[in-house]
PDB file of N, CA and C in Angstrom:
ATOM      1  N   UNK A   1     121.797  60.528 103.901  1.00  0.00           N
ATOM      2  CA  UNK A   1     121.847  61.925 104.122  1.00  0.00           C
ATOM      3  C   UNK A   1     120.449  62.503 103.972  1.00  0.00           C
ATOM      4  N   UNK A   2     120.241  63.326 104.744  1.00  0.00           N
ATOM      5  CA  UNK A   2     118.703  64.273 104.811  1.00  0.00           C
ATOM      6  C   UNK A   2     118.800  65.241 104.051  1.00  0.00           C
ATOM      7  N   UNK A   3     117.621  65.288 103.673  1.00  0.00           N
ATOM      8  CA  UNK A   3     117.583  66.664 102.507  1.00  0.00           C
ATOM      9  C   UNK A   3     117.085  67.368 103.224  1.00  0.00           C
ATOM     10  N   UNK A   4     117.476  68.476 103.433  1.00  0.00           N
ATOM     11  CA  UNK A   4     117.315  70.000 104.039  1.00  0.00           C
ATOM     12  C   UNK A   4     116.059  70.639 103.399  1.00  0.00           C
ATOM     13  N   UNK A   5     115.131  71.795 103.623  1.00  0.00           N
ATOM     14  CA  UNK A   5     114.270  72.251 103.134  1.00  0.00           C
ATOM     15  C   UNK A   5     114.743  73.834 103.452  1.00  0.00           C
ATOM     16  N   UNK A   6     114.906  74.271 102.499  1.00  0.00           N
ATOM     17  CA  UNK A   6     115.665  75.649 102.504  1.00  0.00           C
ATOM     18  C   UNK A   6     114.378  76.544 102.414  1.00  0.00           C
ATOM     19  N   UNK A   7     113.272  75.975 102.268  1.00  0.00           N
ATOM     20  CA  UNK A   7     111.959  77.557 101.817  1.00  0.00           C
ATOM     21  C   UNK A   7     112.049  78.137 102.539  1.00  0.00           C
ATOM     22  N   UNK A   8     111.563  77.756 103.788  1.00  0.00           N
ATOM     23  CA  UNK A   8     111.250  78.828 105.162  1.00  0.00           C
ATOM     24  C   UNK A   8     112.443  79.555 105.208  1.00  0.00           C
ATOM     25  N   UNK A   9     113.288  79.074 105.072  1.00  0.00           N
ATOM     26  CA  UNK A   9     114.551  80.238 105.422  1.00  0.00           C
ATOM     27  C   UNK A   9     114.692  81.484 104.221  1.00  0.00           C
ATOM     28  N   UNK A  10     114.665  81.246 103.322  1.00  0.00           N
ATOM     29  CA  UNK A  10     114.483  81.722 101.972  1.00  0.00           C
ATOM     30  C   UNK A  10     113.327  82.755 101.986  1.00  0.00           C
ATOM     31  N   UNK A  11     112.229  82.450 102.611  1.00  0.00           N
ATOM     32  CA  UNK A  11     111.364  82.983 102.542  1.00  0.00           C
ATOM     33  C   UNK A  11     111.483  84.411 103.644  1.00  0.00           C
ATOM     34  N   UNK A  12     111.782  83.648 104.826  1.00  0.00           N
ATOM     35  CA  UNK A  12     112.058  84.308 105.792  1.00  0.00           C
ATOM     36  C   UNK A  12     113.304  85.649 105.522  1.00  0.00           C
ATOM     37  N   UNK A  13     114.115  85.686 104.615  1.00  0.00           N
ATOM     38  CA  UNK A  13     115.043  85.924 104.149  1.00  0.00           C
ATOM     39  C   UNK A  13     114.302  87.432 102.899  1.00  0.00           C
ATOM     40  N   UNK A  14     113.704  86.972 102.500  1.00  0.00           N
ATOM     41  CA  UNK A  14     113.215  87.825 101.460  1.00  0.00           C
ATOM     42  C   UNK A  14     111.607  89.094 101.906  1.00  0.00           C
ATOM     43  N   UNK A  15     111.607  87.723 103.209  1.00  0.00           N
ATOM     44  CA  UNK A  15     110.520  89.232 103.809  1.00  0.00           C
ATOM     45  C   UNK A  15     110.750  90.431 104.687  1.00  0.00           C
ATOM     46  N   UNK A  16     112.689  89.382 105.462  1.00  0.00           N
ATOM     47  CA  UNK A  16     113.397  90.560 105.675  1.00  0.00           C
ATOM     48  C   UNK A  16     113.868  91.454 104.528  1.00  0.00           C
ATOM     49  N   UNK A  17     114.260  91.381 103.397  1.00  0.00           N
ATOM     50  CA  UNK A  17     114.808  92.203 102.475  1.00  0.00           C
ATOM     51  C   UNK A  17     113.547  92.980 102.024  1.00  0.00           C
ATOM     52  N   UNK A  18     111.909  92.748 102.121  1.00  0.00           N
ATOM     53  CA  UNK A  18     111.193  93.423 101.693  1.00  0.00           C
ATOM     54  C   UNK A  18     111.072  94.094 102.630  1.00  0.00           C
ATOM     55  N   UNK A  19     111.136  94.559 104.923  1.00  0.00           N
ATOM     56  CA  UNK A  19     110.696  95.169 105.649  1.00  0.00           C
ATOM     57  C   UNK A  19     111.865  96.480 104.969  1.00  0.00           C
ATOM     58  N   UNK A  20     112.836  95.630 105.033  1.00  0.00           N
ATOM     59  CA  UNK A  20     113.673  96.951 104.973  1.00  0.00           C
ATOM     60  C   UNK A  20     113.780  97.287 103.986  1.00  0.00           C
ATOM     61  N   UNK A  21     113.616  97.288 102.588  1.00  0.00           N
ATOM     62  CA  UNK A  21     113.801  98.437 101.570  1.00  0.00           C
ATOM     63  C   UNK A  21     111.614  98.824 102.084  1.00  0.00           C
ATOM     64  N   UNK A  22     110.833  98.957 102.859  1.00  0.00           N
ATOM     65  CA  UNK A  22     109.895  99.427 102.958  1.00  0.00           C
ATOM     66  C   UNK A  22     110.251 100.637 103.776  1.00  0.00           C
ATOM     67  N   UNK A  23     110.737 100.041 104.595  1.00  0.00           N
ATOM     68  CA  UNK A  23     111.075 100.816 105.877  1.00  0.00           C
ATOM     69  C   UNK A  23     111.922 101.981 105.544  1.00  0.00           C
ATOM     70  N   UNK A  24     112.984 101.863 104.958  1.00  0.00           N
ATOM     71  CA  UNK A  24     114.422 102.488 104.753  1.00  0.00           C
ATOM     72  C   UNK A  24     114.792 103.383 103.094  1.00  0.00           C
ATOM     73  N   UNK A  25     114.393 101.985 102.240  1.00  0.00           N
ATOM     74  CA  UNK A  25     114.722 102.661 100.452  1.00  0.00           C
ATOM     75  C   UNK A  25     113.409 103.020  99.951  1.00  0.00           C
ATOM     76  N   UNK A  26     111.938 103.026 100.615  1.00  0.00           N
ATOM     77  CA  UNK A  26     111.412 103.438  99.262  1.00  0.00           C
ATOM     78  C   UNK A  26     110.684 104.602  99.982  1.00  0.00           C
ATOM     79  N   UNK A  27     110.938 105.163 101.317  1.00  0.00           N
ATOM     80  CA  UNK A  27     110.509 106.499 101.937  1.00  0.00           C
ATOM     81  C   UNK A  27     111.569 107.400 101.551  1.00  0.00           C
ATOM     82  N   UNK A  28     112.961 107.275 101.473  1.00  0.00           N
ATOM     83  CA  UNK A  28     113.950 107.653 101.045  1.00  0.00           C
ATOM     84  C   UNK A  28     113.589 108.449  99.136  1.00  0.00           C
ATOM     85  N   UNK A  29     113.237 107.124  98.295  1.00  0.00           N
ATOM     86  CA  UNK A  29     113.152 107.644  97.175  1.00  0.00           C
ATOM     87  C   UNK A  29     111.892 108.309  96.914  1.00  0.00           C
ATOM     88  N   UNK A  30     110.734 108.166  97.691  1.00  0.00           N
ATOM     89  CA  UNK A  30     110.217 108.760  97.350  1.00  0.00           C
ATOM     90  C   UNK A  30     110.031 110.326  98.149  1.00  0.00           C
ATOM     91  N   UNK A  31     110.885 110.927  98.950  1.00  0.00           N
ATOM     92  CA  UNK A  31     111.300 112.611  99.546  1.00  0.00           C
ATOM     93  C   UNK A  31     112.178 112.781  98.146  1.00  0.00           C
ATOM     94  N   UNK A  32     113.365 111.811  97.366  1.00  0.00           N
ATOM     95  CA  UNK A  32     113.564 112.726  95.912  1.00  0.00           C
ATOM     96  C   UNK A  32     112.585 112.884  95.257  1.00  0.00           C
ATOM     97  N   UNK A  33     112.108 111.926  94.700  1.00  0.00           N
ATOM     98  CA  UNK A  33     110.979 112.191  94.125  1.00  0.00           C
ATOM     99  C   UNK A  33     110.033 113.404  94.490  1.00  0.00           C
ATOM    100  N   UNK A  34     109.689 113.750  95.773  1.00  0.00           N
ATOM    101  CA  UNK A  34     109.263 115.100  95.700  1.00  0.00           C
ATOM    102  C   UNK A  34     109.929 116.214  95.804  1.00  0.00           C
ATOM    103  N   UNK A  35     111.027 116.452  96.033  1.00  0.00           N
ATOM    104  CA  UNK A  35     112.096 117.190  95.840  1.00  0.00           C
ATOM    105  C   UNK A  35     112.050 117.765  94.561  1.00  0.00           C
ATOM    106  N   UNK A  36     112.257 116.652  93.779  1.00  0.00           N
ATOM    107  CA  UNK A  36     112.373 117.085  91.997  1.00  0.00           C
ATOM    108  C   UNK A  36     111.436 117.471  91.693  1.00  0.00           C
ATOM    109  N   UNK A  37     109.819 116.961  92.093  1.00  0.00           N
ATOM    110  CA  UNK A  37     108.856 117.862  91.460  1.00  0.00           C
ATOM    111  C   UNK A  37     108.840 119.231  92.311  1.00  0.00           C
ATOM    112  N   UNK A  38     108.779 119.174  93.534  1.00  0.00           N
ATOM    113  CA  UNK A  38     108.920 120.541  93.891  1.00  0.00           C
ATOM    114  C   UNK A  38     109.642 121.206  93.253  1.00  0.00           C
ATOM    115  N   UNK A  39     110.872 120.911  92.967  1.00  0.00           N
ATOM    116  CA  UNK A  39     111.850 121.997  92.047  1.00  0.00           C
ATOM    117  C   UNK A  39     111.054 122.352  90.413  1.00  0.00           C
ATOM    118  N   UNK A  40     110.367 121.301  90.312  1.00  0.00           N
ATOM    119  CA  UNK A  40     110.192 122.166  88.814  1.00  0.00           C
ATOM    120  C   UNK A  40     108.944 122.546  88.676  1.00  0.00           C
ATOM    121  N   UNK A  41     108.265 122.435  90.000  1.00  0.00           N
ATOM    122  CA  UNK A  41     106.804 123.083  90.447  1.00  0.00           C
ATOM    123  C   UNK A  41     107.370 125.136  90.711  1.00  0.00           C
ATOM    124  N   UNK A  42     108.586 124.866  91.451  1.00  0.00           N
ATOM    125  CA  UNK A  42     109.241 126.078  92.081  1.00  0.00           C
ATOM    126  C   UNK A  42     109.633 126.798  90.735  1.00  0.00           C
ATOM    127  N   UNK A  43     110.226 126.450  89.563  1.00  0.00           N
ATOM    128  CA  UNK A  43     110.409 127.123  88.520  1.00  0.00           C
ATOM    129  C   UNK A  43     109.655 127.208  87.333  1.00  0.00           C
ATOM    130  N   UNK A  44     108.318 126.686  87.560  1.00  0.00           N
ATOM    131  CA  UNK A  44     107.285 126.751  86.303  1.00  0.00           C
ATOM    132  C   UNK A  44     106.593 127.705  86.877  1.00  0.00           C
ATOM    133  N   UNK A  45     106.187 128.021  88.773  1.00  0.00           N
ATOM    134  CA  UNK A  45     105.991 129.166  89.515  1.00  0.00           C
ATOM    135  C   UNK A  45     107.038 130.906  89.358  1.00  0.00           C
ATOM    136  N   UNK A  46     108.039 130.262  89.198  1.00  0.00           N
ATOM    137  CA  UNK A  46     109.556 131.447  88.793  1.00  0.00           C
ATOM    138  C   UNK A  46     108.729 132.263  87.806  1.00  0.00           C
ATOM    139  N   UNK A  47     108.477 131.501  86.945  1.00  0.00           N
ATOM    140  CA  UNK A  47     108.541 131.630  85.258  1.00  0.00           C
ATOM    141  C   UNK A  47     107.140 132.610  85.411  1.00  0.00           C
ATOM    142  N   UNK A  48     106.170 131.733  85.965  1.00  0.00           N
ATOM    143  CA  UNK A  48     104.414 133.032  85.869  1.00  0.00           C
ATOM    144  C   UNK A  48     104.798 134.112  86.751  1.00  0.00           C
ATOM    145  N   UNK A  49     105.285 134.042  87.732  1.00  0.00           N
ATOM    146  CA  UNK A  49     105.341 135.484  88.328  1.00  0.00           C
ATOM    147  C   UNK A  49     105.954 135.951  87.424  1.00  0.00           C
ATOM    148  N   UNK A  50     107.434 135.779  86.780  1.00  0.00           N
ATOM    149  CA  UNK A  50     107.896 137.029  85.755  1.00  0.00           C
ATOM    150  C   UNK A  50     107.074 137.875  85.213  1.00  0.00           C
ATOM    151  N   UNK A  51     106.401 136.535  84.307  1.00  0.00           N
ATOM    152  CA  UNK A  51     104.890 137.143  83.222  1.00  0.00           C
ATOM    153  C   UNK A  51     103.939 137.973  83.921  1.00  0.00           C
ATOM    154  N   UNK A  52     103.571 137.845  84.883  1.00  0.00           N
ATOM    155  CA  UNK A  52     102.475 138.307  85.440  1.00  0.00           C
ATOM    156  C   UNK A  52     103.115 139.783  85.842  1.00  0.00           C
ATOM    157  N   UNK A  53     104.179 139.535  86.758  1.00  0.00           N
ATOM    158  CA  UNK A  53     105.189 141.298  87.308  1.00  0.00           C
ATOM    159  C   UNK A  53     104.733 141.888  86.353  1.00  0.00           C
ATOM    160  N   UNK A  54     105.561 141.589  84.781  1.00  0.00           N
ATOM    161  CA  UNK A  54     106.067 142.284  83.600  1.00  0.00           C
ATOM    162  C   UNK A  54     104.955 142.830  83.212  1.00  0.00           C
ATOM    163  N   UNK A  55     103.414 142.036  83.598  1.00  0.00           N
ATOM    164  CA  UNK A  55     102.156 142.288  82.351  1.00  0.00           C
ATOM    165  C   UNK A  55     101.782 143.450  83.783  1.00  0.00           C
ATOM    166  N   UNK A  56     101.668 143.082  85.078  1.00  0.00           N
ATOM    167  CA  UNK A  56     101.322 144.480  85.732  1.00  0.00           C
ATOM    168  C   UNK A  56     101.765 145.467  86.094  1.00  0.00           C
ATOM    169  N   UNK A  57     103.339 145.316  85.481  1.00  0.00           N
ATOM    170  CA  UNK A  57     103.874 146.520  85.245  1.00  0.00           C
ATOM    171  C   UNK A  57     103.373 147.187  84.269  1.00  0.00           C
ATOM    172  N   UNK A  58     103.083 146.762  83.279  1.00  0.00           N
ATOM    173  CA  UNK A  58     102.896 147.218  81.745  1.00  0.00           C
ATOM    174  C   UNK A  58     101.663 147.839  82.109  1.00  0.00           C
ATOM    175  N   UNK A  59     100.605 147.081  82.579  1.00  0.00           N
ATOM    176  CA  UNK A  59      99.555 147.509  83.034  1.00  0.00           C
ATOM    177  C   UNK A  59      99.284 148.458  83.722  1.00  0.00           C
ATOM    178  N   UNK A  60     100.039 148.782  84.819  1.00  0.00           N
ATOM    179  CA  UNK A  60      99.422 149.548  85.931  1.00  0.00           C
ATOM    180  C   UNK A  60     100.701 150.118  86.346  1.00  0.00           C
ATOM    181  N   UNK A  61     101.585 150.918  85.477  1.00  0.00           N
ATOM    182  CA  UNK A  61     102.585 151.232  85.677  1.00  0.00           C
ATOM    183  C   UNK A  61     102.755 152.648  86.703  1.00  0.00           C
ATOM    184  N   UNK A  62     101.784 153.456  86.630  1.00  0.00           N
ATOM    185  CA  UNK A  62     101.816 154.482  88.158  1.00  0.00           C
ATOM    186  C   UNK A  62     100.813 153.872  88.982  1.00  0.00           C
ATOM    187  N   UNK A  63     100.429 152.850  89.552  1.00  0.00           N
ATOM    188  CA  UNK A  63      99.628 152.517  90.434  1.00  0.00           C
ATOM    189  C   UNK A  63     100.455 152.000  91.575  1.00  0.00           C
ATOM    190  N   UNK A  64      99.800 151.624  92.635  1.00  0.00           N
ATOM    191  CA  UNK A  64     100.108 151.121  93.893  1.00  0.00           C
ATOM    192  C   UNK A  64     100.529 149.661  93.387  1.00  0.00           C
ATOM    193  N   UNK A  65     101.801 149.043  94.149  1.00  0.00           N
ATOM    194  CA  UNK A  65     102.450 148.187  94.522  1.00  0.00           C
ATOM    195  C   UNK A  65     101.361 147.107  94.386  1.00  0.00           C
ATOM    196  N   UNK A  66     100.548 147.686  95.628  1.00  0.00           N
ATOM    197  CA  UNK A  66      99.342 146.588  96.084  1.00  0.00           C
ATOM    198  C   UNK A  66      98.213 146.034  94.845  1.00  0.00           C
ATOM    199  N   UNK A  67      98.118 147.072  94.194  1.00  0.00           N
ATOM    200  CA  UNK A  67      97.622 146.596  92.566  1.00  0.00           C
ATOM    201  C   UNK A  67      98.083 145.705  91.900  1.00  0.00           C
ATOM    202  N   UNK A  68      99.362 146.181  92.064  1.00  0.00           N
ATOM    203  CA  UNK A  68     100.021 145.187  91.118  1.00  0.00           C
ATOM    204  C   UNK A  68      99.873 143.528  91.990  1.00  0.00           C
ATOM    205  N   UNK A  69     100.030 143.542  92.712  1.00  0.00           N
ATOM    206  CA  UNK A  69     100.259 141.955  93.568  1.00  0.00           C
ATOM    207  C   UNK A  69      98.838 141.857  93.693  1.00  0.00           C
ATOM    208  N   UNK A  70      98.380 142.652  93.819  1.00  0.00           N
ATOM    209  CA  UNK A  70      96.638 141.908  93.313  1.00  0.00           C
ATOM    210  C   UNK A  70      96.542 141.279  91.765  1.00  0.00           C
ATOM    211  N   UNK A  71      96.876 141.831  91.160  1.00  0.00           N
ATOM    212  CA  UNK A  71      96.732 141.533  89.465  1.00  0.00           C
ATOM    213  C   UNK A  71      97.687 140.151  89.648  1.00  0.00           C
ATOM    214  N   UNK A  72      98.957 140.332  90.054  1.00  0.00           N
ATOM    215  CA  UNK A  72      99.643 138.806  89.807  1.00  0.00           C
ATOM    216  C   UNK A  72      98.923 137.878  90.426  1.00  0.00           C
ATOM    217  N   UNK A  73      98.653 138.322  91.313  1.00  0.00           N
ATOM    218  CA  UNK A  73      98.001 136.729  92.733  1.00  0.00           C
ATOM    219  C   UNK A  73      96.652 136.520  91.937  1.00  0.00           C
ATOM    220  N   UNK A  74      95.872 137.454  91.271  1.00  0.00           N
ATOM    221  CA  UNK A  74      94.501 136.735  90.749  1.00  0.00           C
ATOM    222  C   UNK A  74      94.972 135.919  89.106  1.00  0.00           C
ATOM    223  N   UNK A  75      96.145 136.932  88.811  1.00  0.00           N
ATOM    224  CA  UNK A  75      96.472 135.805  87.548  1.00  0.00           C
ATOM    225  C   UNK A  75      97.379 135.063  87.288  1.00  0.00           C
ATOM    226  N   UNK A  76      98.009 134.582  88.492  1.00  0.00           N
ATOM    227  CA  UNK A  76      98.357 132.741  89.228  1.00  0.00           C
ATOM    228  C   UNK A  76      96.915 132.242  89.790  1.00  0.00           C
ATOM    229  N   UNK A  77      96.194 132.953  90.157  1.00  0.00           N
ATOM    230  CA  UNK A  77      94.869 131.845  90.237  1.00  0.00           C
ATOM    231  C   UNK A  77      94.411 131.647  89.020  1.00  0.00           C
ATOM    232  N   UNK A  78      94.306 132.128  88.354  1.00  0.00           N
ATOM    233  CA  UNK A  78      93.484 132.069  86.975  1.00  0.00           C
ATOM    234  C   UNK A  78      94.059 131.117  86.253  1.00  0.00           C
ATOM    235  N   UNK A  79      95.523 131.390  86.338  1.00  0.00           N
ATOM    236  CA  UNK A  79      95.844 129.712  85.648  1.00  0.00           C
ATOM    237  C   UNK A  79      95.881 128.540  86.175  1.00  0.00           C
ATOM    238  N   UNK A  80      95.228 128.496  87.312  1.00  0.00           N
ATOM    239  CA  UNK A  80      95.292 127.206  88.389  1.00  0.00           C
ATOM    240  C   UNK A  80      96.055 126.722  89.444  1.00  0.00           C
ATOM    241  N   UNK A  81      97.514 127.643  89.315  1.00  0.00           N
ATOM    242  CA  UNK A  81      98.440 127.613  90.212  1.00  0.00           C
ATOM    243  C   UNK A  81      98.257 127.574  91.631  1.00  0.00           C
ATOM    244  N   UNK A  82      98.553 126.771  92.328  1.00  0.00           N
ATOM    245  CA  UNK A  82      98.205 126.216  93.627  1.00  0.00           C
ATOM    246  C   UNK A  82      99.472 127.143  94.309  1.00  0.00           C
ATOM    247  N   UNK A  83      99.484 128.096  95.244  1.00  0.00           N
ATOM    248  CA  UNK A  83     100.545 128.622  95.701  1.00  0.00           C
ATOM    249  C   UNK A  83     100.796 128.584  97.326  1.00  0.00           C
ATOM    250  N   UNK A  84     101.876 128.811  97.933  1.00  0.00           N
ATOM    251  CA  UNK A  84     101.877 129.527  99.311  1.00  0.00           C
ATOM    252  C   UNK A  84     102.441 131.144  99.028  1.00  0.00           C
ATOM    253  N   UNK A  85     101.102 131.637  99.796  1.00  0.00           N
ATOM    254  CA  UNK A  85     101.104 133.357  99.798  1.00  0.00           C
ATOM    255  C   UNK A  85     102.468 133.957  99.910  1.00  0.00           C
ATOM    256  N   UNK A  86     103.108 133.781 101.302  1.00  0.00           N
ATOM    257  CA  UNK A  86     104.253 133.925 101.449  1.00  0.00           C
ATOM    258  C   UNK A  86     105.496 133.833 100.597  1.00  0.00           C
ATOM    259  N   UNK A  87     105.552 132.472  99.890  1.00  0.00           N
ATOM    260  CA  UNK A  87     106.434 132.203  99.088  1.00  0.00           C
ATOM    261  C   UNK A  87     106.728 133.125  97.453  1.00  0.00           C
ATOM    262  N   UNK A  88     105.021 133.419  97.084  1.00  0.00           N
ATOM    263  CA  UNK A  88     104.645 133.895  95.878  1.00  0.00           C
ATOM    264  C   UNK A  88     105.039 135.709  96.539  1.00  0.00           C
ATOM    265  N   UNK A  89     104.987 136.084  97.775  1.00  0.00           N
ATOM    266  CA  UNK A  89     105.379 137.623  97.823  1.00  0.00           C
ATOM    267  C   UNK A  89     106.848 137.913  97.711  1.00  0.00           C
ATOM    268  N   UNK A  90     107.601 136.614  97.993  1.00  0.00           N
ATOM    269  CA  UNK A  90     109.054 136.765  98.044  1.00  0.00           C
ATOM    270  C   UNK A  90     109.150 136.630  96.487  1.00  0.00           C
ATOM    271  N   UNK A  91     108.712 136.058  95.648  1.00  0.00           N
ATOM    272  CA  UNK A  91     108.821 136.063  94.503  1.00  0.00           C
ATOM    273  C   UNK A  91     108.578 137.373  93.367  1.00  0.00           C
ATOM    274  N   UNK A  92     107.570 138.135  93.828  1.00  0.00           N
ATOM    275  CA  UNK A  92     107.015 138.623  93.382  1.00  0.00           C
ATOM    276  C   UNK A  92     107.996 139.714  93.930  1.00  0.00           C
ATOM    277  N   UNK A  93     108.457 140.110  94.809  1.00  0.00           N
ATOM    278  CA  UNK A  93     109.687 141.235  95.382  1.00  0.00           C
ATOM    279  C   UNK A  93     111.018 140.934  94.704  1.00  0.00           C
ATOM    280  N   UNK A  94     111.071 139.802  94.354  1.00  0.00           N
ATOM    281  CA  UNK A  94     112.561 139.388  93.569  1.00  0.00           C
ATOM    282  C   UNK A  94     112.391 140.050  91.947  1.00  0.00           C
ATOM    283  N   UNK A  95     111.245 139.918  91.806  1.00  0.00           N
ATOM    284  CA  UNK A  95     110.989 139.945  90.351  1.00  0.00           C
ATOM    285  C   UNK A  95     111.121 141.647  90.092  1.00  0.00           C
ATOM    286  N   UNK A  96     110.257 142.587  91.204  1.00  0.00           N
ATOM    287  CA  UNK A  96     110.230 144.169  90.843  1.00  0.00           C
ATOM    288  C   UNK A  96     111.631 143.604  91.093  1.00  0.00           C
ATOM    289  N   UNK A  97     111.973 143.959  91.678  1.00  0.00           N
ATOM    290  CA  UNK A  97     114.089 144.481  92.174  1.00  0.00           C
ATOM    291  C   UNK A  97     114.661 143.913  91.134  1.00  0.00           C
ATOM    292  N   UNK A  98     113.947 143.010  89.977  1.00  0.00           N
ATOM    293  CA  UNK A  98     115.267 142.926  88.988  1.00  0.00           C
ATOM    294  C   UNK A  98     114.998 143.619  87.865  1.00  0.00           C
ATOM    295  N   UNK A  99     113.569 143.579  87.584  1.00  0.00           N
ATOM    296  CA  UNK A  99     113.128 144.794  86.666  1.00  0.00           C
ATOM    297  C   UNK A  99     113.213 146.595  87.264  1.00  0.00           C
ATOM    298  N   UNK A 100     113.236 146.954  88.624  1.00  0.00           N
ATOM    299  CA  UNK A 100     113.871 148.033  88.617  1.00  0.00           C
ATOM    300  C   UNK A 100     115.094 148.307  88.525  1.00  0.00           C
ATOM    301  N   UNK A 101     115.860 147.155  88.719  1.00  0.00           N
ATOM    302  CA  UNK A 101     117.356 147.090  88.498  1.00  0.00           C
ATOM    303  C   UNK A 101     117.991 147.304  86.951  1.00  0.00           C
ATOM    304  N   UNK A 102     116.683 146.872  86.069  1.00  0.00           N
ATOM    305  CA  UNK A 102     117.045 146.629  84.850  1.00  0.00           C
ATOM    306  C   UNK A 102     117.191 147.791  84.288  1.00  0.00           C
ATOM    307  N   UNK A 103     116.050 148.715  84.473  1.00  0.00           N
ATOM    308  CA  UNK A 103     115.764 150.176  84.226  1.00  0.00           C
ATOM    309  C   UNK A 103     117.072 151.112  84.502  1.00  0.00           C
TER     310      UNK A 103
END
């Protein structure tokens, strides 16, 4: 009886199982993976606009709107916060409407 040599197949076997979790499972885990940090990038962002609304309210409480979103947007830069403009004005509109709501 002949002895068979199983490597090549084996091998062949395991470089298919490496194309496809390349291809398929680890582009997959890594969109959660940014998902989840986006989410807690999105609520450590939540959290400074509050602070910032609240401190230019406090601050500049009969002034223009536009003051105030100047004061927040320079102090999310100031702490390093990397933002999109857009995203940070919707934020920053959520935040008055719940503190005028609160009033």
């Amino acid at each position: 009886m002949k002895n068979i040599d199983l490597t090549p197949l084996i091998e062949a076997f395991i470089a298919l199982i490496s194309a496809v979790f390349t291809l398929f499972v680890l582009p997959e885990l890594t969109r959660l993976l940014k998902r989840k940090l986006s989410a807690e990038q999105m609520s450590s962002l939540r959290e400074w606009v509050k602070i910032a609304v609240a401190a230019a309210e406090q601050l500049y409480g009969s002034k223009t709107g536009q003051q105030k979103k100047e004061y927040v947007v320079s102090f999310l830069l100031s702490k390093g916060i990397v933002f999109d403009v857009d995203e940070v004005t919707a934020l920053i509109e959520s935040e008055v409407y719940k503190l005028t709501a609160e009033k």
